[in-house]
N, C-alpha and C. Protein backbone atom coordinates (compact mmCIF):
# COMPACT_ATOMS: atom_id res chain seq x y z
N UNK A 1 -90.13 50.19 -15.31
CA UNK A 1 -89.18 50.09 -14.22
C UNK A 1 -87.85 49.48 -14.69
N UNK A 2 -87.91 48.00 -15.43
CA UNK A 2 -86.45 48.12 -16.22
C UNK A 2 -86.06 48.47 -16.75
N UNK A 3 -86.41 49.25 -17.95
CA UNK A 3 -85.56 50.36 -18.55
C UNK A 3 -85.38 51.45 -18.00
N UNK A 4 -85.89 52.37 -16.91
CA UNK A 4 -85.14 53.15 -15.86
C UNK A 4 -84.09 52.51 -15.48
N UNK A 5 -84.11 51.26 -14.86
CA UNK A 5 -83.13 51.09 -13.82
C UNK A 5 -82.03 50.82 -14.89
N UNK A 6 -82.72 49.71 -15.82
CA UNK A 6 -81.32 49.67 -17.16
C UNK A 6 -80.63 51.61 -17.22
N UNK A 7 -81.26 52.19 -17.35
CA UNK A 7 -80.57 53.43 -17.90
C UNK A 7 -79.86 53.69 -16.98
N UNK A 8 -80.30 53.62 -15.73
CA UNK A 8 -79.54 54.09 -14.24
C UNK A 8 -78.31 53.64 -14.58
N UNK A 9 -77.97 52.39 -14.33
CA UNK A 9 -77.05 51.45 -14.81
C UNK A 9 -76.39 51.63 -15.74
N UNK A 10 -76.32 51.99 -16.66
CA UNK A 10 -75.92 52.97 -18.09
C UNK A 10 -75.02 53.87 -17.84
N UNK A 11 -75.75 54.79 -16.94
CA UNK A 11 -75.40 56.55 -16.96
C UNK A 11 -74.47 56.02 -15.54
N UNK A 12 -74.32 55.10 -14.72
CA UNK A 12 -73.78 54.94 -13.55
C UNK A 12 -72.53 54.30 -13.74
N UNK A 13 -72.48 53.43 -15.09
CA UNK A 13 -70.93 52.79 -15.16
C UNK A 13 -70.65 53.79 -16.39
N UNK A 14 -70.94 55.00 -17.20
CA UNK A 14 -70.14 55.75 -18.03
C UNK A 14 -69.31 56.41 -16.77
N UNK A 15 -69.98 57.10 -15.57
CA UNK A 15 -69.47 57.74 -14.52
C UNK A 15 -68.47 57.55 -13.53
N UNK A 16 -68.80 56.09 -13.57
CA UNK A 16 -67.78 55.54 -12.29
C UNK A 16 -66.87 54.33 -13.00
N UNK A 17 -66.14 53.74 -12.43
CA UNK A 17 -65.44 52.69 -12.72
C UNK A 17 -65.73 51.06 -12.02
N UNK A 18 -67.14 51.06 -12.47
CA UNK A 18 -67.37 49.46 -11.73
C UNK A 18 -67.14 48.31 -12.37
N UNK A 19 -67.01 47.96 -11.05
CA UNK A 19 -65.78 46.46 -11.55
C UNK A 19 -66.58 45.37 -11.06
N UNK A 20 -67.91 45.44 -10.37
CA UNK A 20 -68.97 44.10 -9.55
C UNK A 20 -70.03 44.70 -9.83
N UNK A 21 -70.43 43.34 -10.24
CA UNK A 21 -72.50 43.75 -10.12
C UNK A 21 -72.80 44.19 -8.89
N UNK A 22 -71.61 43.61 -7.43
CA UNK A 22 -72.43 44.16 -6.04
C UNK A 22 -72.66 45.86 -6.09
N UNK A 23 -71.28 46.59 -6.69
CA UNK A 23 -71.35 48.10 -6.99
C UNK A 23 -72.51 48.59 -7.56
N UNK A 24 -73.04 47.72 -8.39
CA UNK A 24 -74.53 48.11 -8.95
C UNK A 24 -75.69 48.10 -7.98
N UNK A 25 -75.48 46.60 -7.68
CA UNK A 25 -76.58 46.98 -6.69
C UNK A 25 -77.01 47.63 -5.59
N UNK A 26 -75.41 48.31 -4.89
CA UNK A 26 -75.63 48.99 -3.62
C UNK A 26 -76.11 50.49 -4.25
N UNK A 27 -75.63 50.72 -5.54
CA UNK A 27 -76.11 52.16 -6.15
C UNK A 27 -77.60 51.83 -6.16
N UNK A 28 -77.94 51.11 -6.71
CA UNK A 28 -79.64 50.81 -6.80
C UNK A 28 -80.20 51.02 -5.86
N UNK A 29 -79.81 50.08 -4.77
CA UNK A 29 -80.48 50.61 -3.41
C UNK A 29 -80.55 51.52 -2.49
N UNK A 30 -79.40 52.14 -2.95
CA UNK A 30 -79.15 53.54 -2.53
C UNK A 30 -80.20 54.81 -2.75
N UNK A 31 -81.11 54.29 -3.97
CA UNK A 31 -81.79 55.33 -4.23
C UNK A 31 -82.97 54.45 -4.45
N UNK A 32 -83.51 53.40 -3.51
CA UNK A 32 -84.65 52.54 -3.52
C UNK A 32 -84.94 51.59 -4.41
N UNK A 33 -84.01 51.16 -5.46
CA UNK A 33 -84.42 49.94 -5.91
C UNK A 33 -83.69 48.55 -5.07
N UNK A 34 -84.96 48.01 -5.02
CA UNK A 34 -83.98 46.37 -4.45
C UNK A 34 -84.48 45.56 -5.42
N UNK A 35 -83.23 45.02 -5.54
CA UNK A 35 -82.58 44.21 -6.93
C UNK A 35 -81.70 42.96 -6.21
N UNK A 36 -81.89 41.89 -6.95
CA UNK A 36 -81.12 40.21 -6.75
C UNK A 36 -79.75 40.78 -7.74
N UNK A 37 -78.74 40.30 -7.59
CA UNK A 37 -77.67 39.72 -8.32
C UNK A 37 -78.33 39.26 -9.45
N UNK A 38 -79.22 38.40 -9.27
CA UNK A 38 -79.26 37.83 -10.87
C UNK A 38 -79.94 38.73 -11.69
N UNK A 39 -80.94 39.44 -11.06
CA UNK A 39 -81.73 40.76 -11.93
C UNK A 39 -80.55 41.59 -12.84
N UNK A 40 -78.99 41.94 -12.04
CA UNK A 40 -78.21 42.42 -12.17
C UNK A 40 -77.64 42.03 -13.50
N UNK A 41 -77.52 40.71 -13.42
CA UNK A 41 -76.62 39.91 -13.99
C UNK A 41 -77.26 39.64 -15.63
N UNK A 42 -78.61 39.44 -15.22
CA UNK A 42 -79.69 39.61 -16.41
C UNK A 42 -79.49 41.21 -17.27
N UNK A 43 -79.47 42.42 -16.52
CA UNK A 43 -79.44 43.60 -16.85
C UNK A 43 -77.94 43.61 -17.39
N UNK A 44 -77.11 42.89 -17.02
CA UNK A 44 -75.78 43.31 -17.90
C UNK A 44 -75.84 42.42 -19.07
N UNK A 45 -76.31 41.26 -19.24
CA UNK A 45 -76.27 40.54 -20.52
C UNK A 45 -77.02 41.37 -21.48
N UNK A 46 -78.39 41.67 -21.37
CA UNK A 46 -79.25 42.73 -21.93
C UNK A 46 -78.35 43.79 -22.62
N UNK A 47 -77.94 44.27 -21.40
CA UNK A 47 -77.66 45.99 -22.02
C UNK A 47 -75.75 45.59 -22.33
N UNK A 48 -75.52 44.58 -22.93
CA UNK A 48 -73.90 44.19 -23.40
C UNK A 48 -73.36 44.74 -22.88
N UNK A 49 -72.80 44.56 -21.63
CA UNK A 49 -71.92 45.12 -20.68
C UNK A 49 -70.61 44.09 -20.87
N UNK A 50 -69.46 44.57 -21.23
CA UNK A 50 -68.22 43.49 -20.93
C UNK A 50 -67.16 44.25 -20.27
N UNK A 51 -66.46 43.57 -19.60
CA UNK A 51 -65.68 44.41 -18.26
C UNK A 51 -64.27 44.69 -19.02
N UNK A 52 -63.75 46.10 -19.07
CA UNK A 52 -62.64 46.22 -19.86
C UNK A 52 -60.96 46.01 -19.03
N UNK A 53 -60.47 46.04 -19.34
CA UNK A 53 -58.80 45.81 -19.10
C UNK A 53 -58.59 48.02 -18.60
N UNK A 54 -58.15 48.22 -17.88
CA UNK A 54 -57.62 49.95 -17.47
C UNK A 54 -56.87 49.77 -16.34
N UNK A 55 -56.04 50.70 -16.11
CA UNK A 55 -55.04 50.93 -15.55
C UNK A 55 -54.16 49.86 -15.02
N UNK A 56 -53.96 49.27 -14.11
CA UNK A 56 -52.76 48.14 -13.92
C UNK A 56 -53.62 47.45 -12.86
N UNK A 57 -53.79 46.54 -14.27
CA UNK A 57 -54.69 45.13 -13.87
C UNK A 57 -56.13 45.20 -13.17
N UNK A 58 -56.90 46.53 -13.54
CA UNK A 58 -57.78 46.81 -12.79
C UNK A 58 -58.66 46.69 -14.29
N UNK A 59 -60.09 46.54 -14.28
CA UNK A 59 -61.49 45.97 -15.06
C UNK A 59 -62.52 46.92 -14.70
N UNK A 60 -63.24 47.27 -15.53
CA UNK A 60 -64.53 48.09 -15.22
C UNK A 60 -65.08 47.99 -16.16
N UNK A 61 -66.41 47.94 -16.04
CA UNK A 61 -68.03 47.73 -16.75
C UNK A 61 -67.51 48.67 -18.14
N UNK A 62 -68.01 48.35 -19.09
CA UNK A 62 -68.45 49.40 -20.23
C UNK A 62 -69.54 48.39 -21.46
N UNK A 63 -69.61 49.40 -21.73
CA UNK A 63 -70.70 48.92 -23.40
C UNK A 63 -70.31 48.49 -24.48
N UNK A 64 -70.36 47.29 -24.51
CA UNK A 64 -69.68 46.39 -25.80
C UNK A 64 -69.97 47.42 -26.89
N UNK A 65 -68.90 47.25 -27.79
CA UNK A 65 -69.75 48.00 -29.24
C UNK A 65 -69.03 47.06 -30.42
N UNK A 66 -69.81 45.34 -29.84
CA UNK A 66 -69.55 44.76 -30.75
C UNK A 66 -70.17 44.44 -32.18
N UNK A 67 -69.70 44.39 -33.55
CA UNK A 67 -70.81 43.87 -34.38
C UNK A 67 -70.23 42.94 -34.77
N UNK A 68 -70.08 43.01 -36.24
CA UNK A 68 -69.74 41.61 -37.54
C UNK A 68 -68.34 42.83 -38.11
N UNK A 69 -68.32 44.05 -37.57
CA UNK A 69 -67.61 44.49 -38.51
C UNK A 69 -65.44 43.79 -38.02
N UNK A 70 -64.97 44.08 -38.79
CA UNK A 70 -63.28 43.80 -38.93
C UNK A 70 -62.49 44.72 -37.56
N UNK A 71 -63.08 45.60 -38.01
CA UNK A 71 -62.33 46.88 -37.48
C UNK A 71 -62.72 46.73 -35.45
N UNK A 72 -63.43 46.56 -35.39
CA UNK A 72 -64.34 46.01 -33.90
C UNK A 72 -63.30 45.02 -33.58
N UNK A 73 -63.36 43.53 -34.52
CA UNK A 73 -62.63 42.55 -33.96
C UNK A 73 -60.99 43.36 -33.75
N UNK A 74 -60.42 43.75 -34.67
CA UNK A 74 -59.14 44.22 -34.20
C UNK A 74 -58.67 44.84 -33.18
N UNK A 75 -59.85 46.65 -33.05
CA UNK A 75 -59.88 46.96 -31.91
C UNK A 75 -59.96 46.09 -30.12
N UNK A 76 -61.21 45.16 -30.04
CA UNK A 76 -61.01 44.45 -29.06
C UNK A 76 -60.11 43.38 -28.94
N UNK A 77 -59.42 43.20 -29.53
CA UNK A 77 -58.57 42.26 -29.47
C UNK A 77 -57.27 43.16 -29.04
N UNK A 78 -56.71 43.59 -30.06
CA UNK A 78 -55.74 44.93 -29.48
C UNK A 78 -55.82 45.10 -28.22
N UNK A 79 -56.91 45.66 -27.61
CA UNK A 79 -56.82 45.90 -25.94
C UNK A 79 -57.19 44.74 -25.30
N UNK A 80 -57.07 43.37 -25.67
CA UNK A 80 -57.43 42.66 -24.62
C UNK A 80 -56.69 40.91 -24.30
N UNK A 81 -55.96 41.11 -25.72
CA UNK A 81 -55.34 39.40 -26.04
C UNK A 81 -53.60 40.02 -25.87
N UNK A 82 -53.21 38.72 -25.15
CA UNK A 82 -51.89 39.08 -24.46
C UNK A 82 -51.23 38.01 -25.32
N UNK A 83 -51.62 37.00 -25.63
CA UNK A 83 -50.81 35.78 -26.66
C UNK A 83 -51.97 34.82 -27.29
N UNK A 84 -51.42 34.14 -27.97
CA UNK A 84 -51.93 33.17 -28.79
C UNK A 84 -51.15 32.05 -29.13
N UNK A 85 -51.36 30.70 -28.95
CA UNK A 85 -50.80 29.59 -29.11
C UNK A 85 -51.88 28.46 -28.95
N UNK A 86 -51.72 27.71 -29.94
CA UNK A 86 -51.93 26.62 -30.24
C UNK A 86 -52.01 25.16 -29.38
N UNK A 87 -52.52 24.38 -29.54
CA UNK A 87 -52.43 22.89 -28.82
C UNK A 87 -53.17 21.76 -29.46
N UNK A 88 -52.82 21.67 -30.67
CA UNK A 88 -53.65 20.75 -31.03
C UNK A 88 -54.87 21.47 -31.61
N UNK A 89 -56.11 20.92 -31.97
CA UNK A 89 -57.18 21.61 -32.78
C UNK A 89 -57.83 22.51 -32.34
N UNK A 90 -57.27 23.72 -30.68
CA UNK A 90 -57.54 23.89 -30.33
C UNK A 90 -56.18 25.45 -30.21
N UNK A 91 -57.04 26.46 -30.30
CA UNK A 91 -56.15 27.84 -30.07
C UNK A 91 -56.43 28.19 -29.11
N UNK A 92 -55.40 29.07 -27.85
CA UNK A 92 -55.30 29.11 -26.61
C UNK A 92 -55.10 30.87 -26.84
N UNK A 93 -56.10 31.53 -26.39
CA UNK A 93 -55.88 32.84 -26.29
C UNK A 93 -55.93 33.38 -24.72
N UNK A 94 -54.63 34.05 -24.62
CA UNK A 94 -54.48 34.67 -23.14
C UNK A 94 -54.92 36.16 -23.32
N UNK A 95 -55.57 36.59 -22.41
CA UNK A 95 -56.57 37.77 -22.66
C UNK A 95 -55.53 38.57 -21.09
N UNK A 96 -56.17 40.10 -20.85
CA UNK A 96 -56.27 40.55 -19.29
C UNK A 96 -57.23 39.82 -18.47
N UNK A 97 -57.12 39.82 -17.80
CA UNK A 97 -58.70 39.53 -16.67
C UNK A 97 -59.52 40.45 -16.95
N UNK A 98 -60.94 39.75 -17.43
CA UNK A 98 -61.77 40.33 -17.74
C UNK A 98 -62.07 40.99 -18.73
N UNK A 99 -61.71 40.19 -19.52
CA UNK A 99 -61.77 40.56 -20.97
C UNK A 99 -62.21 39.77 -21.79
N UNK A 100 -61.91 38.39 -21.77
CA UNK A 100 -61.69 37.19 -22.67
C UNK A 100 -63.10 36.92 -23.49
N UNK A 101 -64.28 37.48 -22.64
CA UNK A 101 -65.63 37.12 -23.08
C UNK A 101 -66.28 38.06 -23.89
N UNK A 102 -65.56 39.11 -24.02
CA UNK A 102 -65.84 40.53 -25.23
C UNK A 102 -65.02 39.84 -26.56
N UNK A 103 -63.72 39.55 -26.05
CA UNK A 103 -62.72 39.29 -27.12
C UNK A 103 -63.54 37.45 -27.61
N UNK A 104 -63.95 37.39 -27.20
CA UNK A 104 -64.48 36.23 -27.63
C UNK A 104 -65.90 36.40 -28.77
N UNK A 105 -66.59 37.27 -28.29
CA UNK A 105 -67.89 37.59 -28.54
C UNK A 105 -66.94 37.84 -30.66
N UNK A 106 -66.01 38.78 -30.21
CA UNK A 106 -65.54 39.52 -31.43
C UNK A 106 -64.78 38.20 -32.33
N UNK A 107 -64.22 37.03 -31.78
CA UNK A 107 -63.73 35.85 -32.28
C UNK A 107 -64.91 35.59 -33.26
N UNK A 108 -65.86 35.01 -31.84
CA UNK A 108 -67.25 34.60 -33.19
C UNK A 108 -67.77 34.77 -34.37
N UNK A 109 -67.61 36.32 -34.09
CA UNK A 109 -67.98 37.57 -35.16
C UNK A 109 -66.96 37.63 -36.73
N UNK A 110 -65.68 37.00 -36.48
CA UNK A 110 -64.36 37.32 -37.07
C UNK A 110 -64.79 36.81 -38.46
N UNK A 111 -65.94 35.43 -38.56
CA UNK A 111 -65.40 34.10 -39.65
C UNK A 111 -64.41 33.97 -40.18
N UNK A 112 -63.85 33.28 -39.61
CA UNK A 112 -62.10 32.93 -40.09
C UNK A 112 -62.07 31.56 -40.52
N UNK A 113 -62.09 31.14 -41.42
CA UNK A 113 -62.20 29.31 -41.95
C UNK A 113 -61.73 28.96 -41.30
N UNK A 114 -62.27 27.56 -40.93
CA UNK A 114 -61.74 26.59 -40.15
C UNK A 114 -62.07 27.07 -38.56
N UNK A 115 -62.37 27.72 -37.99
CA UNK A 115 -62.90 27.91 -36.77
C UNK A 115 -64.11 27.58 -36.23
N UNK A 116 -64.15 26.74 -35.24
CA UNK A 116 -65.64 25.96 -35.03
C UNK A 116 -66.30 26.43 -33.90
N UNK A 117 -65.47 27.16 -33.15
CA UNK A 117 -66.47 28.18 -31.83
C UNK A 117 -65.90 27.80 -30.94
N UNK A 118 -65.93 28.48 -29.71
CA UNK A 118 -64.87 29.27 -28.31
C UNK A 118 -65.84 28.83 -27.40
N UNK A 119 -64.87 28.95 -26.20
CA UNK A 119 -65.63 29.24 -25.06
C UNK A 119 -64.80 29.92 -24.36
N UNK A 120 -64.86 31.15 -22.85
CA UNK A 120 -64.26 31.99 -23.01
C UNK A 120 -64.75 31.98 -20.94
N UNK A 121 -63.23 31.80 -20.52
CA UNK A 121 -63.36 32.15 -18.63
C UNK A 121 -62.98 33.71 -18.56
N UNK A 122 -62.54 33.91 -17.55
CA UNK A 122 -62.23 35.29 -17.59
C UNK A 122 -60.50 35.84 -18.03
N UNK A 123 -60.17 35.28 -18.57
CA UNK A 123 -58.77 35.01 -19.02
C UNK A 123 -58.04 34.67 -20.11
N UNK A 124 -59.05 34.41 -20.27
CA UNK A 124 -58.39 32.51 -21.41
C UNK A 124 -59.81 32.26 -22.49
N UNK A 125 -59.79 32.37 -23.97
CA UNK A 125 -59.83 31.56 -24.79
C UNK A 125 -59.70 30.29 -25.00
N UNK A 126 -60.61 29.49 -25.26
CA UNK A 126 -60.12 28.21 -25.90
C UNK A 126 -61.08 27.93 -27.43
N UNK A 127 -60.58 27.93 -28.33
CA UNK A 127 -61.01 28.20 -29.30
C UNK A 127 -60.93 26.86 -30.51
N UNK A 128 -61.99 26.00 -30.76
CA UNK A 128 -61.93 24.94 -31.22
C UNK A 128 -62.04 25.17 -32.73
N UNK A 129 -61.43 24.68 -33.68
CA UNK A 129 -60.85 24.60 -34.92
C UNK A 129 -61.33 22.77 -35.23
N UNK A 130 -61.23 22.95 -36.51
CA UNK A 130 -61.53 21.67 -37.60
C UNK A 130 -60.57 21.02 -37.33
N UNK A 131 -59.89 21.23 -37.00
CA UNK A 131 -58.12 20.21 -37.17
C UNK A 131 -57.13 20.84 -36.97
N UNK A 132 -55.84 19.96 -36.41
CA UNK A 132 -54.84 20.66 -36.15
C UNK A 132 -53.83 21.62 -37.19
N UNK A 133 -54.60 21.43 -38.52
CA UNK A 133 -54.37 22.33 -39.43
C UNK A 133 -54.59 23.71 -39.40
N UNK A 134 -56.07 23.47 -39.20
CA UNK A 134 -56.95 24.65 -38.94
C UNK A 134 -56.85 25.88 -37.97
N UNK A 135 -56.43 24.95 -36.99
CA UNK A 135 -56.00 25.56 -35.83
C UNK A 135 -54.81 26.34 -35.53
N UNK A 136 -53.96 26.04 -36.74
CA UNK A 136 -52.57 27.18 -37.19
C UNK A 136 -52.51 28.15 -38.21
N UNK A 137 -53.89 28.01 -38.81
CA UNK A 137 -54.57 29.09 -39.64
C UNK A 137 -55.30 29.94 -38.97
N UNK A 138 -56.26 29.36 -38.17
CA UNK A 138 -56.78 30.47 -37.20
C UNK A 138 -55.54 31.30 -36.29
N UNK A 139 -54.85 30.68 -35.98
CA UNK A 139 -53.87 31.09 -34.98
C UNK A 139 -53.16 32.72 -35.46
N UNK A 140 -52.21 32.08 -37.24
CA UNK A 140 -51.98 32.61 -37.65
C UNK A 140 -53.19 34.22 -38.30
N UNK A 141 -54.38 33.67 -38.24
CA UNK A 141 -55.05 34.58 -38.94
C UNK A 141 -55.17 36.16 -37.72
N UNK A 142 -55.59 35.46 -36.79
CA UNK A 142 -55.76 36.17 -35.51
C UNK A 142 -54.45 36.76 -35.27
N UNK A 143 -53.06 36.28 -35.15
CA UNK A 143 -51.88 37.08 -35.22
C UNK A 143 -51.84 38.32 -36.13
N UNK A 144 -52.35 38.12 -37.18
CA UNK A 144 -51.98 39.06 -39.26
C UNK A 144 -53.13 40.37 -38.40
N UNK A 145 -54.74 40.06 -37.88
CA UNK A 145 -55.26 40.71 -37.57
C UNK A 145 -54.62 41.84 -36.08
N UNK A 146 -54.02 41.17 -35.31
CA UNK A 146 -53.44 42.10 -34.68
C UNK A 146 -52.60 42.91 -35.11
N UNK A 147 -51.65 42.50 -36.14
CA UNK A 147 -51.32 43.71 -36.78
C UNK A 147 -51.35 44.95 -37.67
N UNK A 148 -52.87 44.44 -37.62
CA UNK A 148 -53.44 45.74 -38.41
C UNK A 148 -53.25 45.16 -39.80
């Protein structure tokens, strides 16, 4: 039964443009599954769902296709980090809405010296570094990577 409904879920956000787990669940029940929010919420961590940045200022579901590789971090970052600045041992990445926690996932992934691990709202990066040294190396490193 969860991997049906996982697939449902799958084949239902390649199709449509959902932007809420509620959109999921009224599709579910639409065709007899009743499902909690958190079942939902469980089924998107599972099946790496991160909500993308499209058309003007609007977010919809898709399938992370994050790994360890370079080319991944650049790509998600490219579509999703609006600036980068610094504050102390600490790098401040401005993302779209609904993005910040893919582009984050791909931070982790980056190993960039001196970077000690993120935490990530729907917006915003905050990205903790060794020192305020560190933290203008990461800065800088993450800039060099956006440009290809």
């Amino acid at each position: 039964m969860k991997k049906e409904r996982q697939k449902l879920i799958l084949e239902y956000i390649e199709n449509h443009n959902v932007s809420t787990q509620e959109e999921i669940i009224n599709m579910l029940s639409s065709i007899g599954y009743n499902v909690t929010q958190a079942t939902i919420s469980r089924d998107i961590k599972e099946l790496k769902l991160v909500k993308d940045h499209y058309g003007k200022n609007e977010t919809r579901y898709s399938v992370s296709e994050i790994n360890n590789s370079s080319d991944n971090f650049k790509t998600i970052f490219f579509r999703s980090v609006l600036s980068v600045e610094t504050a102390m041992n600490i790098v401040v990445i401005k993302c779209y809405a609904g993005t910040a926690n893919a582009a984050c996932v791909a931070l982790d992934n980056a190993d960039i010296e001196g970077y000690v691990g993120a935490i990530a709202g729907d917006d915003t990066i905050f990205a903790a570094c060794k020192d305020n040294t560190y933290a203008v190396i990461v800065k800088d490193t993450i800039l060099q990577m956006l440009k290809g």
